[in-house]
C-alpha atoms as a PDB file:
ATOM      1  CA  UNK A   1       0.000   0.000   0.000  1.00  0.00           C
ATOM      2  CA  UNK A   2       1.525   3.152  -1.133  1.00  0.00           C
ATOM      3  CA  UNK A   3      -0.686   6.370  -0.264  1.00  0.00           C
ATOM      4  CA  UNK A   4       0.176   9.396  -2.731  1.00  0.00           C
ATOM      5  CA  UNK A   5       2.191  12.310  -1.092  1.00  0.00           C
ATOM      6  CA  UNK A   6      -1.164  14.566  -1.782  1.00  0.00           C
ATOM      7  CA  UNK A   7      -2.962  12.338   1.285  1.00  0.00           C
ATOM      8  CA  UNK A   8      -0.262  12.110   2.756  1.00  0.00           C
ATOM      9  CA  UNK A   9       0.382  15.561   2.888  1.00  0.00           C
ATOM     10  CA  UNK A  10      -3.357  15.758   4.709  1.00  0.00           C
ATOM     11  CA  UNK A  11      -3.189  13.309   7.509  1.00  0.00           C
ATOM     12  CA  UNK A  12      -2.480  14.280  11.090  1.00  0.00           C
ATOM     13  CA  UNK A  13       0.076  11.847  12.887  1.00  0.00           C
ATOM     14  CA  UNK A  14      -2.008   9.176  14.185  1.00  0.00           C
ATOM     15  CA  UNK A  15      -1.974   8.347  18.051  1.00  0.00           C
ATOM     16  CA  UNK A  16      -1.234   4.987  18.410  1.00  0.00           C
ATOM     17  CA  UNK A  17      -3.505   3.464  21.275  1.00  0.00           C
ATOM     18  CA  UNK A  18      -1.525   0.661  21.647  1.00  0.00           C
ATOM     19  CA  UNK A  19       1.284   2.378  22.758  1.00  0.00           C
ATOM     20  CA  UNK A  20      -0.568   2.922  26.173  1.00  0.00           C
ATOM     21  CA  UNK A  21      -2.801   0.124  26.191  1.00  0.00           C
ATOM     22  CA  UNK A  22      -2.022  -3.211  23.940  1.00  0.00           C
ATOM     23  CA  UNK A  23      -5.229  -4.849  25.426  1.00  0.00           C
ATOM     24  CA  UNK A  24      -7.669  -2.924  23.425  1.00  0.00           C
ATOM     25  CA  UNK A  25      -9.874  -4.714  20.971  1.00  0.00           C
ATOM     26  CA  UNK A  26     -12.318  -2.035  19.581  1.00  0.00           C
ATOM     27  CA  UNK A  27     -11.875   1.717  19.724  1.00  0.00           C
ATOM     28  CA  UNK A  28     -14.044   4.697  17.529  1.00  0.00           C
ATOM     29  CA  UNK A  29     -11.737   6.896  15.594  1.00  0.00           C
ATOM     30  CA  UNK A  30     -12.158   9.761  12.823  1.00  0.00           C
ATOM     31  CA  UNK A  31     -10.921   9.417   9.461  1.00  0.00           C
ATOM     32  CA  UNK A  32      -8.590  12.298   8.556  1.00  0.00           C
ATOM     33  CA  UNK A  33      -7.472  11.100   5.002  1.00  0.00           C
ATOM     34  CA  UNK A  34      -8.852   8.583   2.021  1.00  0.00           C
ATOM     35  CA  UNK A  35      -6.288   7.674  -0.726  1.00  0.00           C
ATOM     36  CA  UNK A  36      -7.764   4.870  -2.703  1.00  0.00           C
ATOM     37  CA  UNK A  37      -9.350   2.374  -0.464  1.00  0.00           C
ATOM     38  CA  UNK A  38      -6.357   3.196   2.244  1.00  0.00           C
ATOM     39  CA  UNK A  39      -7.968   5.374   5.266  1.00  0.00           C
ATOM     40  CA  UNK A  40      -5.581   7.709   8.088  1.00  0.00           C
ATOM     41  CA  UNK A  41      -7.602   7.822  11.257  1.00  0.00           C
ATOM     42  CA  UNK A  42      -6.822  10.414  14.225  1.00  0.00           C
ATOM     43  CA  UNK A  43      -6.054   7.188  16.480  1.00  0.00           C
ATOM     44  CA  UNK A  44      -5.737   3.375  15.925  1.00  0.00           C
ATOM     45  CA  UNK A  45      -5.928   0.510  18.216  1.00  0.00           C
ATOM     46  CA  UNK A  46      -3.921  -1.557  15.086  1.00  0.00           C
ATOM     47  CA  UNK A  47      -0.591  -2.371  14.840  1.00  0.00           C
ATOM     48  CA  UNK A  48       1.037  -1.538  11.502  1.00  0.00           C
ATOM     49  CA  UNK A  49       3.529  -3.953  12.181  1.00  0.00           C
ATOM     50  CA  UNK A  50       7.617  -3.405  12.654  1.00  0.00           C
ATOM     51  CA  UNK A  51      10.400  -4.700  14.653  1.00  0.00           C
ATOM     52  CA  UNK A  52       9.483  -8.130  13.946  1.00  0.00           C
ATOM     53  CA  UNK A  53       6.287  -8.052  15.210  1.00  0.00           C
ATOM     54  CA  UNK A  54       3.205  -8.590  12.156  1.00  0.00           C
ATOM     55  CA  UNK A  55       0.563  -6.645  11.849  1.00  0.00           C
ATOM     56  CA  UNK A  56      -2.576  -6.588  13.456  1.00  0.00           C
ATOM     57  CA  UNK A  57      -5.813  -8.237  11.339  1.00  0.00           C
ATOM     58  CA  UNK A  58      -9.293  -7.245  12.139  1.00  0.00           C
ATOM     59  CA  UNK A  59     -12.059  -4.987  10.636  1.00  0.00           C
ATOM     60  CA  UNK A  60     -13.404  -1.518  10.142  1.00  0.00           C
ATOM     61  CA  UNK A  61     -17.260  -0.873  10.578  1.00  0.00           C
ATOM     62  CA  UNK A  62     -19.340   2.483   9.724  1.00  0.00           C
ATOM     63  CA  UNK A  63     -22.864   3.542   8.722  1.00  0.00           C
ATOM     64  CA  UNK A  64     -23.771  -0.447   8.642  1.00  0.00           C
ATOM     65  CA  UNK A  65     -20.807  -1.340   6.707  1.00  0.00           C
ATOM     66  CA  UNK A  66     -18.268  -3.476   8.534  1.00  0.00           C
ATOM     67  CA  UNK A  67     -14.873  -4.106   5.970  1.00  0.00           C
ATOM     68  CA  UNK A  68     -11.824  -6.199   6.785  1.00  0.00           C
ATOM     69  CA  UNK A  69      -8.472  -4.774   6.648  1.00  0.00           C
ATOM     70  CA  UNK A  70      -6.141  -5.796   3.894  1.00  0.00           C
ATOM     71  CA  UNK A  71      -3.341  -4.377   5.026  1.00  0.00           C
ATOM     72  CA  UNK A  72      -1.683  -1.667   7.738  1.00  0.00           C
ATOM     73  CA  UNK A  73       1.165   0.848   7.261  1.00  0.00           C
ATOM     74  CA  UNK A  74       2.994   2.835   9.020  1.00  0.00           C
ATOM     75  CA  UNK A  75       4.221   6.203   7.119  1.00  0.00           C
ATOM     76  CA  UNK A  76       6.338   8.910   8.939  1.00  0.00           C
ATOM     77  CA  UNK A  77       3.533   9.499  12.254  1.00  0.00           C
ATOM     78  CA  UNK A  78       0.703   8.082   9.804  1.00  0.00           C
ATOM     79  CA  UNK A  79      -0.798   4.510  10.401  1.00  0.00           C
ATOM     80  CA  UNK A  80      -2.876   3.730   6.660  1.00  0.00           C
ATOM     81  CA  UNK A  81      -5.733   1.333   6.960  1.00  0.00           C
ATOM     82  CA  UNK A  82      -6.589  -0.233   3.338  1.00  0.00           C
ATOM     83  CA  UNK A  83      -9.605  -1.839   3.238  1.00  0.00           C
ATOM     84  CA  UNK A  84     -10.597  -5.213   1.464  1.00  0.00           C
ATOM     85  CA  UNK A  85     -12.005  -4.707  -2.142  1.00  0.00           C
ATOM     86  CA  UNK A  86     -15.863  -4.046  -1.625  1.00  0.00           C
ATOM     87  CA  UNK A  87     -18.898  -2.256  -3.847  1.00  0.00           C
ATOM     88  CA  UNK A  88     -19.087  -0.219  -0.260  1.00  0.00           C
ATOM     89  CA  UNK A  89     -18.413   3.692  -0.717  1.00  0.00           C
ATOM     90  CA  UNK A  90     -15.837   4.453   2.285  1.00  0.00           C
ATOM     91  CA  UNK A  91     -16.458   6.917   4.376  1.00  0.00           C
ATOM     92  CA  UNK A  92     -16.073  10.631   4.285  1.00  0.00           C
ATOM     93  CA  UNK A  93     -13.125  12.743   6.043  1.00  0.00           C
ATOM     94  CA  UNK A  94     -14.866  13.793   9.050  1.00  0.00           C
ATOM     95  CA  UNK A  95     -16.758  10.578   9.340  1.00  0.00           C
ATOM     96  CA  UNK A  96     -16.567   8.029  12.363  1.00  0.00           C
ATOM     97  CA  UNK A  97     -15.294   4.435  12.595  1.00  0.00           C
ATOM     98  CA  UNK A  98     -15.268   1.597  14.620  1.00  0.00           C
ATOM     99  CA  UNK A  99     -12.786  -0.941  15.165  1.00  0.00           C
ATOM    100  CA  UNK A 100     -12.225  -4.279  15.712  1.00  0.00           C
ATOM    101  CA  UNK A 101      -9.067  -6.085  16.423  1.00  0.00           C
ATOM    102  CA  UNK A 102      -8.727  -9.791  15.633  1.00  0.00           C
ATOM    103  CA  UNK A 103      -8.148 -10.224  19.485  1.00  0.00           C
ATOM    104  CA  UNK A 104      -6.879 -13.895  19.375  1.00  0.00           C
ATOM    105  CA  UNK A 105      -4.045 -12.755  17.083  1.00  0.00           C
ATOM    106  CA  UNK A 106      -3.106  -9.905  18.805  1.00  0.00           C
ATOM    107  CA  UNK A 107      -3.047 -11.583  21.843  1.00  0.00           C
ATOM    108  CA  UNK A 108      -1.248 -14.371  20.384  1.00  0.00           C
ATOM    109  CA  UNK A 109       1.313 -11.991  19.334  1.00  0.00           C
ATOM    110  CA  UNK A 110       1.409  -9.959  22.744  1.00  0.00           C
ATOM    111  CA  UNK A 111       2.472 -13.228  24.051  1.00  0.00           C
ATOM    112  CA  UNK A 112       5.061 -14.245  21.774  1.00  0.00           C
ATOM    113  CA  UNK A 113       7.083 -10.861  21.896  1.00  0.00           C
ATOM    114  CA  UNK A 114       7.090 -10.549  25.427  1.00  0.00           C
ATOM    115  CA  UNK A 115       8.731 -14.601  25.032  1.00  0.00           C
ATOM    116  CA  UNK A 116      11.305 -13.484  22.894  1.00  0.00           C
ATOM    117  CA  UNK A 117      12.266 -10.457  25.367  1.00  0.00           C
ATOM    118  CA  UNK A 118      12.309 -13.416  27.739  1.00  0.00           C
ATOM    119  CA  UNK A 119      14.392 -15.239  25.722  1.00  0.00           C
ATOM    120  CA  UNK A 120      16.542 -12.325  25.005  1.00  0.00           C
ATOM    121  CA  UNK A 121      16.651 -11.254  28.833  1.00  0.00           C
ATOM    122  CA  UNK A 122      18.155 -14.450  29.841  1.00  0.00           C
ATOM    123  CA  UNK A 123      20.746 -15.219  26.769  1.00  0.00           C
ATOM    124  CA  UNK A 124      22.086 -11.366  27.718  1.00  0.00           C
ATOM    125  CA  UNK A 125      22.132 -12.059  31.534  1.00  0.00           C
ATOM    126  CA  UNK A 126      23.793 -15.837  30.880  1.00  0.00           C
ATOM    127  CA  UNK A 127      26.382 -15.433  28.137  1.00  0.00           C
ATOM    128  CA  UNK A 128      26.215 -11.858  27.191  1.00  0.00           C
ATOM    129  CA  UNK A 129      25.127 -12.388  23.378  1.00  0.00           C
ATOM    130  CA  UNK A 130      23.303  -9.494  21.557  1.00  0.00           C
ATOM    131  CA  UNK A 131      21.056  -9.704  19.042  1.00  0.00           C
ATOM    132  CA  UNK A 132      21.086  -9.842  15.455  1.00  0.00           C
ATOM    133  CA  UNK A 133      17.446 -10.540  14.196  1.00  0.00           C
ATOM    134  CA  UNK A 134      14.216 -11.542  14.604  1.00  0.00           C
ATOM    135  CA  UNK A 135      10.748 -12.667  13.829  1.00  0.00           C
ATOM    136  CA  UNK A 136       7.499 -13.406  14.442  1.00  0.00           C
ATOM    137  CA  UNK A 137       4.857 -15.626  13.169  1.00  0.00           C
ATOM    138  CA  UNK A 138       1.594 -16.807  13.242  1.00  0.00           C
ATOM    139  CA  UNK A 139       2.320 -20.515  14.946  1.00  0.00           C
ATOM    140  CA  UNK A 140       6.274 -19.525  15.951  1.00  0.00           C
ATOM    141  CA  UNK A 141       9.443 -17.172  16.641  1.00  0.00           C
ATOM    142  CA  UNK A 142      12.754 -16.801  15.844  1.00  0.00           C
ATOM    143  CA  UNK A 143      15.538 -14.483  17.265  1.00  0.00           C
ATOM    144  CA  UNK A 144      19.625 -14.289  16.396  1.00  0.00           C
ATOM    145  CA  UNK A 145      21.995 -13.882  18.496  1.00  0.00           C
ATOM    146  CA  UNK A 146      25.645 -13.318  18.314  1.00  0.00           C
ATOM    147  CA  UNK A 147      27.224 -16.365  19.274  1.00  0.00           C
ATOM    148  CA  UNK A 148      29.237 -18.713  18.219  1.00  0.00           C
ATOM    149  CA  UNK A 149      27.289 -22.325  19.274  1.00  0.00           C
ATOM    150  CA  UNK A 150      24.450 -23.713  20.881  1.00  0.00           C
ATOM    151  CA  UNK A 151      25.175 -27.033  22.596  1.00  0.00           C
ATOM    152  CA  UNK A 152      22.140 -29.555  23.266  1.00  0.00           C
ATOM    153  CA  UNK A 153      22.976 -28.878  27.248  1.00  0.00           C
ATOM    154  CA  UNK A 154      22.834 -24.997  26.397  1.00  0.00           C
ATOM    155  CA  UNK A 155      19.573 -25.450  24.920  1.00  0.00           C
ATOM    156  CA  UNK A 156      18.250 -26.904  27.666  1.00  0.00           C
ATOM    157  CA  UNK A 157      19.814 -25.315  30.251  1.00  0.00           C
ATOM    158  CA  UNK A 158      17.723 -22.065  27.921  1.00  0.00           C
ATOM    159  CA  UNK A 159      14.260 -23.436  28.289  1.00  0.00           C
ATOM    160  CA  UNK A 160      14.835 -24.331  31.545  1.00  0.00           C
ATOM    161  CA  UNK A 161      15.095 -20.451  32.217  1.00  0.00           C
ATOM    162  CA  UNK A 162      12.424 -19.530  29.765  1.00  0.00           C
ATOM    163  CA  UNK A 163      10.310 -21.716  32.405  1.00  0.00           C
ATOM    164  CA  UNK A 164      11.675 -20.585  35.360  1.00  0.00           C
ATOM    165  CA  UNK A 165      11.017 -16.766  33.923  1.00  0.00           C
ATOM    166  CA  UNK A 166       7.817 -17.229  33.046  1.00  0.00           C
ATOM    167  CA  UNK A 167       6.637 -19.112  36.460  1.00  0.00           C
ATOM    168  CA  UNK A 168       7.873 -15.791  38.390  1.00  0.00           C
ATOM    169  CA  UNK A 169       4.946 -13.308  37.093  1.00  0.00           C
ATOM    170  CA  UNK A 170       7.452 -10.578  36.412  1.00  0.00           C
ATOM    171  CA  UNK A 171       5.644  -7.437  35.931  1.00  0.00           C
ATOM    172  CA  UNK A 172       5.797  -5.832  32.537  1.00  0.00           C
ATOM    173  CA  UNK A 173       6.146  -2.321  32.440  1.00  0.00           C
ATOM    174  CA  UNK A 174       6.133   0.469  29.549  1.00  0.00           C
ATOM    175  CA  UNK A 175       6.969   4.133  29.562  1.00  0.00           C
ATOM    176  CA  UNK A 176       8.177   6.648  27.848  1.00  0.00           C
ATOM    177  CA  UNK A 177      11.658   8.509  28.362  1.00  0.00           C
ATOM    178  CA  UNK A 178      13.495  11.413  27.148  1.00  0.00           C
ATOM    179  CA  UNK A 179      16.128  10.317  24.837  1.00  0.00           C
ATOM    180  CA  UNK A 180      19.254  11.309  26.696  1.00  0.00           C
ATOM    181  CA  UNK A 181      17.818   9.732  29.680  1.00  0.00           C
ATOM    182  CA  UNK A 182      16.977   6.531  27.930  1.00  0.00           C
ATOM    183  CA  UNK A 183      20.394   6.362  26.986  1.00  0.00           C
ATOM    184  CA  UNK A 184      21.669   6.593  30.531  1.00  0.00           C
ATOM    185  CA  UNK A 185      19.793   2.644  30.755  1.00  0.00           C
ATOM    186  CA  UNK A 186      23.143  -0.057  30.677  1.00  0.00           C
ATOM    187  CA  UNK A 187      22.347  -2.079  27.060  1.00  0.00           C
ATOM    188  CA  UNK A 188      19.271  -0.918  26.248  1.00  0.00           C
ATOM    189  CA  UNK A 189      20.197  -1.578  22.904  1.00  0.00           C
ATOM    190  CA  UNK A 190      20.017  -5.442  22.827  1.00  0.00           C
ATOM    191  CA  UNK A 191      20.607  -5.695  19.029  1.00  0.00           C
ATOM    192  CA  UNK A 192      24.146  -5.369  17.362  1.00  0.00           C
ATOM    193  CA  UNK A 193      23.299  -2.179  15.423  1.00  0.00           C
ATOM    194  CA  UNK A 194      21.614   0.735  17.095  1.00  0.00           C
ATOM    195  CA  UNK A 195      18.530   0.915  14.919  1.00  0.00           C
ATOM    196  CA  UNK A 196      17.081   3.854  16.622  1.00  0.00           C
ATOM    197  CA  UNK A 197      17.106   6.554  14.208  1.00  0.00           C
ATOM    198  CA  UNK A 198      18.666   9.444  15.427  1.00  0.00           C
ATOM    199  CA  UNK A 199      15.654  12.173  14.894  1.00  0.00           C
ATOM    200  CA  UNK A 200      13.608  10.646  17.850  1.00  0.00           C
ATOM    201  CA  UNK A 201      13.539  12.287  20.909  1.00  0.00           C
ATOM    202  CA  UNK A 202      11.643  10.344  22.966  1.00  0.00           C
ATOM    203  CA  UNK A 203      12.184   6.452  23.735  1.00  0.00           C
ATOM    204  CA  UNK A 204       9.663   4.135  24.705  1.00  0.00           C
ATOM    205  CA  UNK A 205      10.723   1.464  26.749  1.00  0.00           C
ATOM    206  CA  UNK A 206       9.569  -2.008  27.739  1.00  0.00           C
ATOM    207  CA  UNK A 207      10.984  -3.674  31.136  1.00  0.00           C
ATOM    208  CA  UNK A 208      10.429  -7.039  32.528  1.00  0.00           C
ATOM    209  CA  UNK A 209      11.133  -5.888  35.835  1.00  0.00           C
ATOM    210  CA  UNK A 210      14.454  -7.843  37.238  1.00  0.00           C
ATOM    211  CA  UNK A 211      15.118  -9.306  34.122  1.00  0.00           C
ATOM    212  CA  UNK A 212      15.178  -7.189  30.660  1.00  0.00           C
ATOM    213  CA  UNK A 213      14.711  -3.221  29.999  1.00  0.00           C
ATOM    214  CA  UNK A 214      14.621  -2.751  26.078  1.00  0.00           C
ATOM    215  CA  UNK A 215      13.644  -0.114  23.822  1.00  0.00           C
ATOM    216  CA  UNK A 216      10.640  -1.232  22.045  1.00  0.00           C
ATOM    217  CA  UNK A 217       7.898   0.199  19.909  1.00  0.00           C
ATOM    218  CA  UNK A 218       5.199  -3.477  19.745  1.00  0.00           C
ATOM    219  CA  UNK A 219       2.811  -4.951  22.101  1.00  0.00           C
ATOM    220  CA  UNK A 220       2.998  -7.217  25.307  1.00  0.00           C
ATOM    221  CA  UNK A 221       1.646  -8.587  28.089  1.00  0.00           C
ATOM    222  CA  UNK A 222       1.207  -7.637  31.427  1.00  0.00           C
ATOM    223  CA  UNK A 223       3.734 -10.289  33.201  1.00  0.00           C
ATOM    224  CA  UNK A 224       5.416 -12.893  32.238  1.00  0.00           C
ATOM    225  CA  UNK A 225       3.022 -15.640  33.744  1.00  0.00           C
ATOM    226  CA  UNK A 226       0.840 -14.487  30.813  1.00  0.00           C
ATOM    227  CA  UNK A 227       3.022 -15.775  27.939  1.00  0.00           C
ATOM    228  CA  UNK A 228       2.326 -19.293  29.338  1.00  0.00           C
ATOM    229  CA  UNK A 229       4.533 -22.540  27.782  1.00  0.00           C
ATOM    230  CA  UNK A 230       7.398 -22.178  25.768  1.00  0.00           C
ATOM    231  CA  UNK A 231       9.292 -24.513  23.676  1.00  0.00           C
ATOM    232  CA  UNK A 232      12.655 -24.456  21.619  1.00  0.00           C
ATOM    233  CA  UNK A 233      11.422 -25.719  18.045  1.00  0.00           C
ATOM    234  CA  UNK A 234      15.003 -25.915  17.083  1.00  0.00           C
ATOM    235  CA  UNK A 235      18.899 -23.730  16.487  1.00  0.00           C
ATOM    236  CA  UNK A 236      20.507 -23.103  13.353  1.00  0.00           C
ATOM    237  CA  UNK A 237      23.916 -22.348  12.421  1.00  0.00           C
ATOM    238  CA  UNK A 238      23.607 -18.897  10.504  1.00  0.00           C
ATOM    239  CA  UNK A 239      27.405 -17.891  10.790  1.00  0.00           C
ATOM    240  CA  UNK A 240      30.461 -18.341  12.353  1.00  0.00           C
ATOM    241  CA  UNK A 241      28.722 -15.334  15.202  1.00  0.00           C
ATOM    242  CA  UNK A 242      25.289 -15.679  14.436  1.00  0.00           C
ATOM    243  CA  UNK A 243      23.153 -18.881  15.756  1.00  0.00           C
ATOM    244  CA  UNK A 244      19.425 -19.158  15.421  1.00  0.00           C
ATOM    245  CA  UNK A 245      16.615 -19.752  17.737  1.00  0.00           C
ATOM    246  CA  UNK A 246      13.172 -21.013  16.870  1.00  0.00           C
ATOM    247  CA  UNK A 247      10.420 -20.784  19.409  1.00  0.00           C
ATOM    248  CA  UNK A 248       6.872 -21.428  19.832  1.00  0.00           C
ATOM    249  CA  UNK A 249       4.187 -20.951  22.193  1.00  0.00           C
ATOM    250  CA  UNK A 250       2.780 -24.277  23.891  1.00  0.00           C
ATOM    251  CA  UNK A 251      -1.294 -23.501  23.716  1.00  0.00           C
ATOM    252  CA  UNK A 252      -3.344 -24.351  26.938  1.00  0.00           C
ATOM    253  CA  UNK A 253      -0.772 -22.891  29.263  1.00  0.00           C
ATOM    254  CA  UNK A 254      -1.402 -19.369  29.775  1.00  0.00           C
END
């Protein structure tokens, strides 16, 4: 999806709900832009997807009309909502709109990032390793890290501590902090390249408290109980510094 500069040009910055609440389902907006069948609201409840983390599914309703999304985007401080091909008109600038996360996804994914910060926590703490990618999927998750093995014992010895993590109910926290002051935080940067670009001023930060402070723009849980079971799918050898982790969520234990 691809707005044109023109509608661009005429959307406010969106406020991203999630950013202080990732356990909304439905919230009302305005539309503030229409480019095609792509819509810019004042606020959205959806994530646009980024950092790993997909994007939200779910569905926009209006005057009777209720649309699935086809895709999110996220633009500068614009989040784009293209609807599904429909013979629906779309509504007006001006006009309000309902929506309607596809909660079992969402929370699906709430659960799986806040698992990987687990994950990444507890490599950091244990053998100091960074990160060099990740990402998440439907049924699974993977996440890089800069080392140079993973022994059968180590892998154990990881979802061991994955359990153990979990079965403590850390609290999650997430708040906001000047730049400079975010900075002051020992590794907050957990990946190997500083991807923060260096125009923002303000850093939003996730913290499972006694265990992992990151910066972090996606959605998560409230504690770490809340993830439920988590198992190692399998490692891969990606480089002579860079080994592979594939996890998944074990349903029925949250």
């Amino acid at each position: 999806m691809q707005p044109q500069p023109a509608a661009e040009s005429r959307a406010i910055p969106t406020t991203l709900l999630y950013h202080t609440d990732s356990y909304l389902s439905t919230f009302e907006a305005k539309v503030v832009a229409v480019d095609g069948r792509a819509l810019a609201l004042d606020q959205t409840a959806f994530y646009p997807g980024g950092g790993g983390q997909m994007a939200d599914r779910g569905a926009l309703t209006w005057d009777g009309h209720t649309l699935p999304l086809a895709g999110l985007a996220k633009r500068g401080d614009v989040v784009w909502h293209e609807l599904a091909a429909d013979a629906s008109p779309l509504p007006d600038v001006g006009a309000t709109v309902s929506g309607q996360l596809d909660w079992d996804f969402r929370y699906r994914m709430m659960r799986t990032h806040t698992a990987l910060h687990i994950l990444c926590g507890s490599i950091f703490r244990d053998f100091g390793a960074q990160v060099t990618g990740g990402q998440m999927y439907p049924d699974r998750a993977r996440m890089d890290f800069a080392l140079e093995y993973f022994t059968p014992d180590t892998v154990h010895q990881i979802e061991r501590c994955l359990a153990e993590e979990i079965a403590k109910d850390r609290p999650i926290k997430v708040y906001v902090l000047p730049r400079e002051t975010a900075f002051e935080i020992p590794d907050l940067i957990r990946t190997k390249i500083n991807l923060l670009p260096p125009g923002i001023t303000t850093i939003r930060i996730v913290e499972i408290q006694g265990l992992d402070v990151q910066a972090d723009g996606g959605t998560h849980v409230k504690s770490t109980r809340e993830v439920g079971g988590v198992k190692i799918l399998k490692t891969e050898n990606k480089g002579k510094q860079n080994k592979r982790m594939e996890i998944a969520l074990v349903d029925g234990e949250v």
